[in-house]
Protein backbone atom coordinates (compact mmCIF):
# COMPACT_ATOMS: atom_id res chain seq x y z
CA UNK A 1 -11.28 2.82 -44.02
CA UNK A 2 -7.89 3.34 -41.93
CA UNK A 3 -7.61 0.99 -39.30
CA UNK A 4 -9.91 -1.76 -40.03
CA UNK A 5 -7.69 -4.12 -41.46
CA UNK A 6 -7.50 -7.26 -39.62
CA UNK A 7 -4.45 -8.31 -38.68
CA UNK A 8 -2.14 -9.19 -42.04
CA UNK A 9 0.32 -12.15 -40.03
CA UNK A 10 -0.60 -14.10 -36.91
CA UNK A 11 0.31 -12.87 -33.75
CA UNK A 12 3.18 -15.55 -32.85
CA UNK A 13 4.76 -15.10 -36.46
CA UNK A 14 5.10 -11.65 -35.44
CA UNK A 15 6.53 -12.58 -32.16
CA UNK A 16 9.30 -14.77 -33.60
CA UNK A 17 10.29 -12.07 -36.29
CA UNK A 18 10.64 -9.42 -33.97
CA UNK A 19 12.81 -11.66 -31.69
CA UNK A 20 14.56 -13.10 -34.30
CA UNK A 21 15.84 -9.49 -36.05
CA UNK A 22 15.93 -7.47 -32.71
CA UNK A 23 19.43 -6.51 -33.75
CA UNK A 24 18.21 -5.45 -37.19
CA UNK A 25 17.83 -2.62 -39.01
CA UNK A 26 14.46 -1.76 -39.56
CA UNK A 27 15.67 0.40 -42.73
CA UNK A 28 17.61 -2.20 -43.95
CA UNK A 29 15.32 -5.32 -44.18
CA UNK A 30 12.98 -4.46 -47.07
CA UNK A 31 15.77 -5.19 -49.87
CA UNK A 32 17.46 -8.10 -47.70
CA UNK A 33 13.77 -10.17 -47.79
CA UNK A 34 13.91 -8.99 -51.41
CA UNK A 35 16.39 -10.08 -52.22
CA UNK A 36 16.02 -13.51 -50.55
CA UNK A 37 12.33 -13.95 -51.79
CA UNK A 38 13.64 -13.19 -55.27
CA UNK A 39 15.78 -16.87 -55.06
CA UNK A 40 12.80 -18.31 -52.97
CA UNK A 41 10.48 -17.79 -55.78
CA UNK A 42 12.69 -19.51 -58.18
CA UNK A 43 12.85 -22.91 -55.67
CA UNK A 44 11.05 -25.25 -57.72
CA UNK A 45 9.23 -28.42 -56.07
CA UNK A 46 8.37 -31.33 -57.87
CA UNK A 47 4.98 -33.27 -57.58
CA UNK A 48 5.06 -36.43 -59.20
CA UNK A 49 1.57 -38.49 -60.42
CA UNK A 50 2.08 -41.86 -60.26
CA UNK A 51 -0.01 -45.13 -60.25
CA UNK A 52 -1.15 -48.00 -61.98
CA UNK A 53 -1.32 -47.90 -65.88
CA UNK A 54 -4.90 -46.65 -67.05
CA UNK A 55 -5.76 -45.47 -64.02
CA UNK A 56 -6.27 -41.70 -64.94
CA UNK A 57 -3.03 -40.02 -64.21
CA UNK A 58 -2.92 -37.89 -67.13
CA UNK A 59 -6.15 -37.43 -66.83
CA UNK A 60 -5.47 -35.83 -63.90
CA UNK A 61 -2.87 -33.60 -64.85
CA UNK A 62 -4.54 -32.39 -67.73
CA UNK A 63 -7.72 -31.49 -65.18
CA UNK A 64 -4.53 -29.01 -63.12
CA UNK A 65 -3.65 -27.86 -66.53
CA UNK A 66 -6.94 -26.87 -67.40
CA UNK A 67 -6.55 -28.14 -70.40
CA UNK A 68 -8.82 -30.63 -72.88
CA UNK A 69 -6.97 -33.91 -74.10
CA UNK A 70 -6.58 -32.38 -77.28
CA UNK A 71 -5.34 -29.03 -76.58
CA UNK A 72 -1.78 -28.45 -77.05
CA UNK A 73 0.13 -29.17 -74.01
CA UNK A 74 -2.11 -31.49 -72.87
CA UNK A 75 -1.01 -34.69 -70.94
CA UNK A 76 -0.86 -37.58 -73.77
CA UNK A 77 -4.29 -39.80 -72.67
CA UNK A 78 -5.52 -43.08 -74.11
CA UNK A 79 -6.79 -46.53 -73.30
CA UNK A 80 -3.58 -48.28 -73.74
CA UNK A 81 -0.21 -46.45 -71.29
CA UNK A 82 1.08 -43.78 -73.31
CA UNK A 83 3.52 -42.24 -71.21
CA UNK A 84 6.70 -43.96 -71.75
CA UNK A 85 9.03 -41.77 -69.52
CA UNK A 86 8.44 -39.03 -66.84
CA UNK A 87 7.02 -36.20 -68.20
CA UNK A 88 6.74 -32.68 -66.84
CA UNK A 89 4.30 -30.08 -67.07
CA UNK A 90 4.26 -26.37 -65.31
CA UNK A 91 1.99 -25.65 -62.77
CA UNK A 92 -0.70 -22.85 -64.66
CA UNK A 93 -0.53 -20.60 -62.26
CA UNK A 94 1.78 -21.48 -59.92
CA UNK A 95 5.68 -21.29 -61.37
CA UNK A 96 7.43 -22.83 -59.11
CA UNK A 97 5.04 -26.27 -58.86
CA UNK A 98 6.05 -28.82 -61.35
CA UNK A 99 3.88 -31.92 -62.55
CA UNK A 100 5.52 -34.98 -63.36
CA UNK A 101 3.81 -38.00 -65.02
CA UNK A 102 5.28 -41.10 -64.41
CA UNK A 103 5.00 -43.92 -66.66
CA UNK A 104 2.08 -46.14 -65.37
CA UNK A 105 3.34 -49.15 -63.11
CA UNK A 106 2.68 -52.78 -63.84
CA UNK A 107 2.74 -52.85 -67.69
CA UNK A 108 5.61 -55.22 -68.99
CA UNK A 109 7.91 -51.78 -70.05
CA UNK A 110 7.44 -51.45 -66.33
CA UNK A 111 7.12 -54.30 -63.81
CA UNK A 112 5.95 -53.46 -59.91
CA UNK A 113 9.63 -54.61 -58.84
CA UNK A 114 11.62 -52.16 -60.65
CA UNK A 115 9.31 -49.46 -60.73
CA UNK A 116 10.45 -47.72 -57.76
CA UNK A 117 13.98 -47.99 -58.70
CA UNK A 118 13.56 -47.00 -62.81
CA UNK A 119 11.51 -43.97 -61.51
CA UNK A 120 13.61 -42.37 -59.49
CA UNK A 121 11.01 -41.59 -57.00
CA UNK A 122 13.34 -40.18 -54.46
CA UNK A 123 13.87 -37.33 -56.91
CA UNK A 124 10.32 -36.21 -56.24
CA UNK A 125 9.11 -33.60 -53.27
CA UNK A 126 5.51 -34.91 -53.02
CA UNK A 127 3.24 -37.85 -54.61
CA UNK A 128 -0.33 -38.00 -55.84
CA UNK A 129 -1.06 -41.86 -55.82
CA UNK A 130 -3.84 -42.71 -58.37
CA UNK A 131 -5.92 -45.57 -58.53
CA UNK A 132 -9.09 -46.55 -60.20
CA UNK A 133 -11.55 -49.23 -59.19
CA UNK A 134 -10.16 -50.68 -55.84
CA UNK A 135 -6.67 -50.95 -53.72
CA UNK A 136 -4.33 -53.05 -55.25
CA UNK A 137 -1.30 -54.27 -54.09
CA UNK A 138 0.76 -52.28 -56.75
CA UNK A 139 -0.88 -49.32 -55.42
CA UNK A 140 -0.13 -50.32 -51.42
CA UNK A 141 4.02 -50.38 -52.83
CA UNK A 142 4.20 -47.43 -53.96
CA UNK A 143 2.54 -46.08 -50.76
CA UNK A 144 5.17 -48.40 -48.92
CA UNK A 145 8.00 -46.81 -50.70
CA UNK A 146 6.94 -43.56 -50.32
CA UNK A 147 5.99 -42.98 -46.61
CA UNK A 148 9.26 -44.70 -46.25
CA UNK A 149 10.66 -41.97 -47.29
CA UNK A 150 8.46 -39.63 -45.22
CA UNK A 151 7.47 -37.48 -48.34
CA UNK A 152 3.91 -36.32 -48.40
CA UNK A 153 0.97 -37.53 -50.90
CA UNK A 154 -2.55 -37.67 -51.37
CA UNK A 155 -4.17 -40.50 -52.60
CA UNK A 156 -6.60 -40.66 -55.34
CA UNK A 157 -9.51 -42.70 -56.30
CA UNK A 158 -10.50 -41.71 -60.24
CA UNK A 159 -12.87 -42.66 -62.56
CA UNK A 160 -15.86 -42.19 -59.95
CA UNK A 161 -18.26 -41.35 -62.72
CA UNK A 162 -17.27 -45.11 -63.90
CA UNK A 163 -18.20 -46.63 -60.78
CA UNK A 164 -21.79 -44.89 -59.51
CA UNK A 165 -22.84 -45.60 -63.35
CA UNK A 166 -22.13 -49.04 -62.95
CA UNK A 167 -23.49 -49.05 -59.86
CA UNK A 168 -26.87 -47.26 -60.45
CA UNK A 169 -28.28 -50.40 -62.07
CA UNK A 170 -28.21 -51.72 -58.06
CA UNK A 171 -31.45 -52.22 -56.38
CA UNK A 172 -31.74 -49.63 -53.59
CA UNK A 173 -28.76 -47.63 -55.18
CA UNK A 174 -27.68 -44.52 -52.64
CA UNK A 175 -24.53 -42.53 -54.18
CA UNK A 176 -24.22 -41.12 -50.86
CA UNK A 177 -23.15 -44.66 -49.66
CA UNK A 178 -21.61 -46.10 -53.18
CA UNK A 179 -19.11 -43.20 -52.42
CA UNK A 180 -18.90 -43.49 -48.71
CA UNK A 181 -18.04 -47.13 -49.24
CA UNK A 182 -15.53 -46.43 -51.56
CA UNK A 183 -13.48 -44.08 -49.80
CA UNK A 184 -13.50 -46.34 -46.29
CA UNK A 185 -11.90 -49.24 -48.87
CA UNK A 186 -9.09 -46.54 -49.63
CA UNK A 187 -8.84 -45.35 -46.00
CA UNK A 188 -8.94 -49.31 -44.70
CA UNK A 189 -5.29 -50.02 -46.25
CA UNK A 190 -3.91 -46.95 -45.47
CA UNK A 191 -4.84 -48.08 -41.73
CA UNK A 192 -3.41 -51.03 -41.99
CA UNK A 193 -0.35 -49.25 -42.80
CA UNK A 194 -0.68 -46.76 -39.93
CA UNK A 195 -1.43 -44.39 -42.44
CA UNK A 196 -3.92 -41.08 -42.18
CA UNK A 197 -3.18 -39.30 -45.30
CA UNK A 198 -6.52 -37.90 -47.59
CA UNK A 199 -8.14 -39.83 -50.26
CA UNK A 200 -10.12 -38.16 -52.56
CA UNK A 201 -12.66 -39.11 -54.87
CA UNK A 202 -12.59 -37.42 -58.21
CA UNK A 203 -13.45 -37.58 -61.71
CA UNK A 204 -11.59 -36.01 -64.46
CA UNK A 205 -14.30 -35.84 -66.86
CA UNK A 206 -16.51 -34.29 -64.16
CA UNK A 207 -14.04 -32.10 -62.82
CA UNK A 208 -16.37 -29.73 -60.92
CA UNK A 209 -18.49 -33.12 -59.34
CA UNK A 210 -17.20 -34.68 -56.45
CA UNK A 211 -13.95 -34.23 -54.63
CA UNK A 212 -12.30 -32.88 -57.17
CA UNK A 213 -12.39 -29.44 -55.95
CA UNK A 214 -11.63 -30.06 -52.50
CA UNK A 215 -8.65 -31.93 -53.71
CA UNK A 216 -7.26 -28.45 -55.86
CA UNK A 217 -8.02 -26.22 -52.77
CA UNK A 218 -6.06 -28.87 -50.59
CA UNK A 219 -3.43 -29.06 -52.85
CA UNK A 220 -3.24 -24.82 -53.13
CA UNK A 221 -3.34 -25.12 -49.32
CA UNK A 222 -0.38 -27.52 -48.90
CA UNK A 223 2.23 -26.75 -51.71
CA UNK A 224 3.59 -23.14 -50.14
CA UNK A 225 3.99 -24.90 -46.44
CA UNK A 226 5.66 -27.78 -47.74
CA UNK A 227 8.00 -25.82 -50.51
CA UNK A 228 8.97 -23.78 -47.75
CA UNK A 229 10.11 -26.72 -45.53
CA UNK A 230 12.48 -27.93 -48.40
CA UNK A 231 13.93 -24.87 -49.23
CA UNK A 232 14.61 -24.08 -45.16
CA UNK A 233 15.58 -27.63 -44.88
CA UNK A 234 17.70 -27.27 -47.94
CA UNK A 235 19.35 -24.25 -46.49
CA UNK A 236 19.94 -26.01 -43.05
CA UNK A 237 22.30 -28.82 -45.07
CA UNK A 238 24.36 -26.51 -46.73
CA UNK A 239 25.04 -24.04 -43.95
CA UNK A 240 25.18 -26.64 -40.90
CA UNK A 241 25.81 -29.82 -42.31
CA UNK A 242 29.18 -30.33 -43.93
CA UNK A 243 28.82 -33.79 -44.51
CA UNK A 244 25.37 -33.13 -46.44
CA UNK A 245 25.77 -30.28 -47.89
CA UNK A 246 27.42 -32.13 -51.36
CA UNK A 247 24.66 -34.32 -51.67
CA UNK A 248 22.23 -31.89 -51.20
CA UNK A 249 23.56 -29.11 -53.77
CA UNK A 250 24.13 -32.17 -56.41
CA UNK A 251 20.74 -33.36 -55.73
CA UNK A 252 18.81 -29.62 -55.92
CA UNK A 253 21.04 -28.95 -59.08
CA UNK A 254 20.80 -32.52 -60.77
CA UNK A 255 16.94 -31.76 -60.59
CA UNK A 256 16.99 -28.01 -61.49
CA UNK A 257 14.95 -27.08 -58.24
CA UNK A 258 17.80 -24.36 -58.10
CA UNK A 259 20.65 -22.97 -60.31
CA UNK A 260 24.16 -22.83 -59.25
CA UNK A 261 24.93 -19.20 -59.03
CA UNK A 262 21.43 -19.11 -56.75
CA UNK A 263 22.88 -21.72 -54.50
CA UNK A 264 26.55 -19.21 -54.98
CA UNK A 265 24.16 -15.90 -53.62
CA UNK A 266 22.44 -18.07 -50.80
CA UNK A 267 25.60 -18.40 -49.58
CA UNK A 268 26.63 -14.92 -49.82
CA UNK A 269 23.85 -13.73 -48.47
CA UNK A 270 24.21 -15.91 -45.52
CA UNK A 271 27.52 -14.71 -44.90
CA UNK A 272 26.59 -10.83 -45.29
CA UNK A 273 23.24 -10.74 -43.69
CA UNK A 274 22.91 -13.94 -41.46
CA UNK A 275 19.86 -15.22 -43.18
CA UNK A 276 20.32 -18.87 -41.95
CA UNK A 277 17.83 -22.02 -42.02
CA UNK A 278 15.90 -20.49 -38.35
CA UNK A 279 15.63 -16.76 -40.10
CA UNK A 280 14.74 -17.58 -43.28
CA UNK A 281 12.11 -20.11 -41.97
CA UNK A 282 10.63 -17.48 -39.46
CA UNK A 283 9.94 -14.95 -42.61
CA UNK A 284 8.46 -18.03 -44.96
CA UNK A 285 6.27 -18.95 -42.25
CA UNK A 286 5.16 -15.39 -41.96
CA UNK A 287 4.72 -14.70 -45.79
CA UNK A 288 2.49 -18.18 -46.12
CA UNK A 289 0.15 -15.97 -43.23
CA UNK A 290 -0.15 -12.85 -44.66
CA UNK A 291 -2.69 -11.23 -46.23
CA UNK A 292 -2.29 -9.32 -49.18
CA UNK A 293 -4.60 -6.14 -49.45
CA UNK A 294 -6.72 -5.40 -52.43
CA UNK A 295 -9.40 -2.28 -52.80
CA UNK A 296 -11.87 -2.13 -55.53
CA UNK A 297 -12.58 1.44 -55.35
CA UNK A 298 -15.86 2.77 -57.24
CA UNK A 299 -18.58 5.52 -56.80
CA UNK A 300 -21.85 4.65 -56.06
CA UNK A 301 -23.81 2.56 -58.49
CA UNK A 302 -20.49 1.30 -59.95
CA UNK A 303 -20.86 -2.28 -59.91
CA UNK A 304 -17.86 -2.71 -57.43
CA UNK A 305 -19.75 -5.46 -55.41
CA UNK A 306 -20.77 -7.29 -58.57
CA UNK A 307 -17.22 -7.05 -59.75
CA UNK A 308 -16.22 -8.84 -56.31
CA UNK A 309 -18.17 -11.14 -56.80
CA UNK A 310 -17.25 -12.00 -60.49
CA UNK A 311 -13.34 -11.93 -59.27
CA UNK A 312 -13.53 -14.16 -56.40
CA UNK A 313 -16.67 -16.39 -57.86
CA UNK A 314 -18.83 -16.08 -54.64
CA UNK A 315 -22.49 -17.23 -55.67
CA UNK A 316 -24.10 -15.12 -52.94
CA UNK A 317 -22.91 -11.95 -50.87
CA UNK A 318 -21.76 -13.79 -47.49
CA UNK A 319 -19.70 -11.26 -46.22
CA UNK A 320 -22.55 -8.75 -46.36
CA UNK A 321 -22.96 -5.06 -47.96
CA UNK A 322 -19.52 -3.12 -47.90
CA UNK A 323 -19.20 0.60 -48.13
CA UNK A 324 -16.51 3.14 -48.19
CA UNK A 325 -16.36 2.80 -44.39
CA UNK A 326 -17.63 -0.96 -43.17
CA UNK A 327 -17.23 -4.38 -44.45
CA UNK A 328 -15.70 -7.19 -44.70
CA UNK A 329 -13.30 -8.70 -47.33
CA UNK A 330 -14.27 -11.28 -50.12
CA UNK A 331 -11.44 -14.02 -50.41
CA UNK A 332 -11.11 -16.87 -52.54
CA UNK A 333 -9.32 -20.29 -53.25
CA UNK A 334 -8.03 -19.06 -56.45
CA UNK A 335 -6.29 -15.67 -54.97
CA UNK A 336 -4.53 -17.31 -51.96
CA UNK A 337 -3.72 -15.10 -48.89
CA UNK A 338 -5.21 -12.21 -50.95
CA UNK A 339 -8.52 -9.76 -49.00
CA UNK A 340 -10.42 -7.95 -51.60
CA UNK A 341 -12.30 -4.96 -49.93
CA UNK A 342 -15.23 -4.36 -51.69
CA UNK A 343 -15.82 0.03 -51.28
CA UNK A 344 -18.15 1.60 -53.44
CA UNK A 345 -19.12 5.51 -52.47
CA UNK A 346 -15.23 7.22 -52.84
CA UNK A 347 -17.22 10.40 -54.15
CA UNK A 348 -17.76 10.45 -49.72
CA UNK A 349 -13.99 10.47 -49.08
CA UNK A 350 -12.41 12.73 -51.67
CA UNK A 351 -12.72 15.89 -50.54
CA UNK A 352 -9.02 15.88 -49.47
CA UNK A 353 -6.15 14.93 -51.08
CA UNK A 354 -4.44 14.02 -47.81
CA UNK A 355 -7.39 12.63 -45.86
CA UNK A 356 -7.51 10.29 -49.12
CA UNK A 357 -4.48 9.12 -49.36
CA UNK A 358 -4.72 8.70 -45.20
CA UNK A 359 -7.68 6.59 -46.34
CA UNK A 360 -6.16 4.32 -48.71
CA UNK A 361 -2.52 3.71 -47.65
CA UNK A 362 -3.69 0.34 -45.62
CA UNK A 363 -3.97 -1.14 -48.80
CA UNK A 364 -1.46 -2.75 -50.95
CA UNK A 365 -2.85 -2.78 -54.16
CA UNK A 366 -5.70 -1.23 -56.24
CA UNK A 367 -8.30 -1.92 -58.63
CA UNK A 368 -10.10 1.14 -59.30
CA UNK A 369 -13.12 1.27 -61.18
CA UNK A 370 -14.58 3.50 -63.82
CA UNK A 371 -17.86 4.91 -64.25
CA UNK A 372 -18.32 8.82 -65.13
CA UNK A 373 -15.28 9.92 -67.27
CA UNK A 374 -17.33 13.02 -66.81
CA UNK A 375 -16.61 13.42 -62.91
CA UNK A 376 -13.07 11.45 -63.82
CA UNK A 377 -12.69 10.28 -60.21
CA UNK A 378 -10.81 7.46 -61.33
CA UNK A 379 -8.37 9.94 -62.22
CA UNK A 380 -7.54 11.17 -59.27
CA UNK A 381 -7.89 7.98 -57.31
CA UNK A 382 -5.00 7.20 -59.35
CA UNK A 383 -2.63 9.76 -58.75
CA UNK A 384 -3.29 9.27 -55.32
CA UNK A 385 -2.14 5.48 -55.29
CA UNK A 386 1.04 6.83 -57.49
CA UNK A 387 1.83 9.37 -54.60
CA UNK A 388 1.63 6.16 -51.97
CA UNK A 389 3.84 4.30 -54.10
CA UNK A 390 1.45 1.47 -54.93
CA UNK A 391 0.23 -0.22 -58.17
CA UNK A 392 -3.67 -0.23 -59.78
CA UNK A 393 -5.69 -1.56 -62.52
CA UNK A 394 -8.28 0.30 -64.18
CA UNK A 395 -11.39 -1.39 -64.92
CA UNK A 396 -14.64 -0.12 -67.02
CA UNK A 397 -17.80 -2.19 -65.61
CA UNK A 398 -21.03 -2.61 -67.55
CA UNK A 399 -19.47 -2.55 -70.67
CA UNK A 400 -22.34 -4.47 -72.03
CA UNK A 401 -24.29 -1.11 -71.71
CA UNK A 402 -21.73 0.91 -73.61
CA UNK A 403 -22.42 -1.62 -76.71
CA UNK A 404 -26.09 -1.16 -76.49
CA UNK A 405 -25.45 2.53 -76.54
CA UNK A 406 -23.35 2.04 -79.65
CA UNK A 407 -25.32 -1.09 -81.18
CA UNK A 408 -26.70 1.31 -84.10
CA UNK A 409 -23.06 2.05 -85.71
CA UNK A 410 -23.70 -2.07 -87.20
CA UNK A 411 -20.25 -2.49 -86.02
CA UNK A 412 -18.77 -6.01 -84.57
CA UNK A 413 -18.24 -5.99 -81.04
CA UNK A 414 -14.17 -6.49 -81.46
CA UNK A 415 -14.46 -3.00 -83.37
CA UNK A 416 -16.61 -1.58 -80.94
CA UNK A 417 -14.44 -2.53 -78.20
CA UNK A 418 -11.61 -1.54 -79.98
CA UNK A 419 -13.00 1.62 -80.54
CA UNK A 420 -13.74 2.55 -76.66
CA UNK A 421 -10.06 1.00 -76.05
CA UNK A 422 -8.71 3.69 -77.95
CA UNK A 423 -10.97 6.85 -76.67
CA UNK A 424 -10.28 5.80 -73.16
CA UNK A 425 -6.42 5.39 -73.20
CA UNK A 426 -6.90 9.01 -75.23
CA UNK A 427 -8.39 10.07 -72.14
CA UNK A 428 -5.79 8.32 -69.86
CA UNK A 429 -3.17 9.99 -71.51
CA UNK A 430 -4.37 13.47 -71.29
CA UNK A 431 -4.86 12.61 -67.94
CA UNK A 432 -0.95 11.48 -67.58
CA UNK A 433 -1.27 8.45 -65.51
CA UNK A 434 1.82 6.16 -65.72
CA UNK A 435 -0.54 2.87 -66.13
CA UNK A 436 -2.74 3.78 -69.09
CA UNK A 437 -4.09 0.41 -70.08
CA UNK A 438 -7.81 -0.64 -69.32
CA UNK A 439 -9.72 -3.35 -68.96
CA UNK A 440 -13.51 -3.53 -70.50
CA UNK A 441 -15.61 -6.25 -68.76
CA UNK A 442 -19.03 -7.03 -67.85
CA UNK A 443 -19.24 -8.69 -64.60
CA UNK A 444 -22.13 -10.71 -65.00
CA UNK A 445 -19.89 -12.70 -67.85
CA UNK A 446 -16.66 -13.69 -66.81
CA UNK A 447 -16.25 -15.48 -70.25
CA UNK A 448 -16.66 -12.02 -72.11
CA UNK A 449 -15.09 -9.18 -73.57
CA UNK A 450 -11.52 -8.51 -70.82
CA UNK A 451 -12.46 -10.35 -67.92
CA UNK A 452 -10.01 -13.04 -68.38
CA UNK A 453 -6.94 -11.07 -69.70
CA UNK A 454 -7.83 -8.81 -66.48
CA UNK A 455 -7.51 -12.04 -64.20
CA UNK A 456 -4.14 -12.97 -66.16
CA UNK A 457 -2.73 -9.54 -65.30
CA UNK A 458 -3.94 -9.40 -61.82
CA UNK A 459 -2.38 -12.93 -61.16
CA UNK A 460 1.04 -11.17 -62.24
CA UNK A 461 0.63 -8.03 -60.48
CA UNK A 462 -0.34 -9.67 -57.01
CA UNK A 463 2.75 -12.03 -56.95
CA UNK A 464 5.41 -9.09 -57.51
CA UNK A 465 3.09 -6.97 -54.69
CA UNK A 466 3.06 -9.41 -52.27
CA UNK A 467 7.27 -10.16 -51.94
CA UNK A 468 7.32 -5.77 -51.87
CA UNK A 469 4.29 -4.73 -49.42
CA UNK A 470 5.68 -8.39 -47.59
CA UNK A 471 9.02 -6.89 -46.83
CA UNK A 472 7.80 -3.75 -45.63
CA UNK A 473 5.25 -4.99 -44.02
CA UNK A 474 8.62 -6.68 -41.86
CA UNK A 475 10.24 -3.36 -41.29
CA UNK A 476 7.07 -1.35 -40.02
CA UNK A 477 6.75 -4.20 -37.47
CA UNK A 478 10.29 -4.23 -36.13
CA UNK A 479 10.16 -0.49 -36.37
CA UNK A 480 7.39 -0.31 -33.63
């Protein structure tokens, strides 16, 4: 397995950070990105929804929330506008993005002239425009106003279901062109405006239909590049530009992108450590590249393939068969920058201790998986990643066969589970592994038994990896 990771950062990101910290310590730089990832991951940026009223915007939010109009936290939705004043909402899985939805425009609480002043829209990082039916001028103003201010948005074009329904009654109907048409209507007064920016046609009550997805992986694919451009060009006012950097502290604090005593340590560290706007956009660049390192680790016959599959919700095995020695990594919109190696066979590279570890310390994190408590494997797979310093998860597969095999005790399933819970962290304990907790799934149903508490936790353990393996990543460069 050593030595067949591709590259984790492109080859001119590595370039500029080895120019850029010639004169650095190599053994010093792991805490110093730390400790300036640790503020950079509490930069909030703030995405504001906007658009006519009743044109879907909460809608729309609640489809990023995940959430059904009636769940709690949803986005209030409704026939008549029933968002009265901005209204934010956290980003699911992704802390620092907030959702903001602004009142609709054009209803008599809020007239097309003083919307863009009563909103506040230069408070906002980024805009998704929404529209339903066709272009209107109240849509081309707020479009006006904000490529004025050169802030990016998307625009959208909801209720789709709405329109190829009401179409379908059409002699000759094609979808193919009711939608084509649609979008070159969108794309024809953005033209006229010297405008390129993506339109995307979506429906909120047909969320997986559409361009609805395209829009979400767009969206996943554009936030970290332009939250990283703030913060540097944040940074770049407050260091360099005395007669900006005021406004710009007032303005980051008055919208609670950043607290005080961060904006305090930026400048400390600046001082001590000369992490300045060029630095510090050189290493943001470079984390938005890299690749974070996963192995699923199983024996033979584990279900370590299946479980990749499950994880990173690929229909069909593109990437080919993996073993413990050739492959290629799964990846997946909802993991960005993440590789998961698939390896199944570890009973063929545990002979040694050594040539083990030698074998996995390419990898940045672990999910190991557990088959024969018998053979225990799992066990010492463990202690192995605890001797390299690196975190795992332990996940039983095929726990659907484990409740046939018990199916005559007449229990429920939640005692049966709860019942192999217990005699396997038993076993984990005896075993004395630091991270005793395990997670019981069947990877044929995602919507069963731990799948989804597993995907929780492995959310959480993969962003406090990445900042760690990250910075060291840094210093193993700049040490060769």
């Amino acid at each position: 397995m050593a030595g067949l990771h591709p590259e984790k950062i492109p080859e001119d990101c590595i370039g500029k950070i080895k120019a850029l910290f010639a004169s650095e310590s190599p053994s010093q730089i792991p805490q110093k990105i730390t400790n300036l990832l640790q503020l950079y991951d509490r930069f909030k940026i703030d995405v504001a929804v906007t658009g006519e009223s009743g044109s879907g915007k909460s809608s729309l939010i609640n489809v990023f929330l995940g959430l059904h109009p009636d769940d709690v936290g949803a986005a209030e939705t409704g026939a008549t506008e029933t968002t009265m004043k901005a209204n934010m909402y956290q980003h699911p899985n992704v802390p620092q993005v907030r959702l903001w939805d602004l009142p609709g425009m054009g209803t008599p609480s809020f007239k097309s002239k003083s919307y863009v002043k009563t909103m506040n829209l230069d408070l906002y990082d980024m805009f998704i425009v929404v529209l339903s039916e066709r272009v209107r001028e109240n849509n081309m103003l707020l479009v006006d106003t904000i490529s004025q201010q050169k802030k990016p948005f998307y625009v959208i074009r909801s209720k789709i279901d709405n329109d190829i329904r009401s179409q379908r009654r059409k002699r000759n109907f094609s979808e193919a062109n009711a939608l084509e048409k649609m979008k070159e209507d969108c794309e024809k007064h953005l033209k006229e405006k010297n405008l390129d920016n993506q339109v995307f046609l979506v429906s909120a009550q047909e969320p997986l239909n559409y361009e609805m997805p395209r829009f979400m992986d767009s969206f996943k694919n554009d936030v970290p590049q332009i939250r990283a451009e703030l913060f540097v060009s944040f940074l770049d006012k407050i260091f360099h530009r005395w007669f900006t950097a005021g406004y710009a502290t007032q303005h980051v604090q008055k919208t609670g992108k950043i607290q005080e005593d961060d904006v305090a340590k930026l400048h400390s560290m600046y001082k001590e450590t000369g992490f300045g706007a060029v630095k510090v956009k050189a290493v943001l660049e470079a984390l938005n590249h890299y690749q974070l390192d996963v192995a699923v680790l199983g024996e033979t016959g584990s279900g370590t393939s299946t479980f990749v599959k499950a994880l990173t919700r690929m229909e069909k095995d593109i990437y080919g068969a993996a073993s413990a020695f050739i492959g290629n990594p799964a990846v997946s919109s909802e993991y960005q920058g993440v590789r998961f190696w698939d390896i199944s066979g570890v009973e063929e590279f545990m002979a040694s201790m050594y040539d083990m570890k030698q074998d996995l310390r390419d990898h940045d994190f672990f999910i190991l998986i557990v088959s024969d408590w018998q053979e225990a494997r799992h066990v010492r797979l463990a202690r192995a990643v605890i001797e390299l310093r690196r975190h795992f998860l332990l996940v039983q597969t095929k726990i659907d066969c484990h409740l046939q095999a018990l199916g005559d005790l007449f229990c429920a399933e939640t005692e049966l589970l709860d019942r192999l819970r217990a005699q396997y962290t038993r076993e984990l304990q005896r075993a004395k592994l630091q991270e005793p907790q395990i997670f019981l799934i069947n990877s044929l149903d995602r919507d069963g038994q731990d799948f989804m508490v597993l995907e929780s936790a492995l959310a959480i353990e993969l962003n406090a990896t990445k900042t760690i393996a990250f910075a060291h990543y840094i210093a193993k460069i700049l040490k060769k």
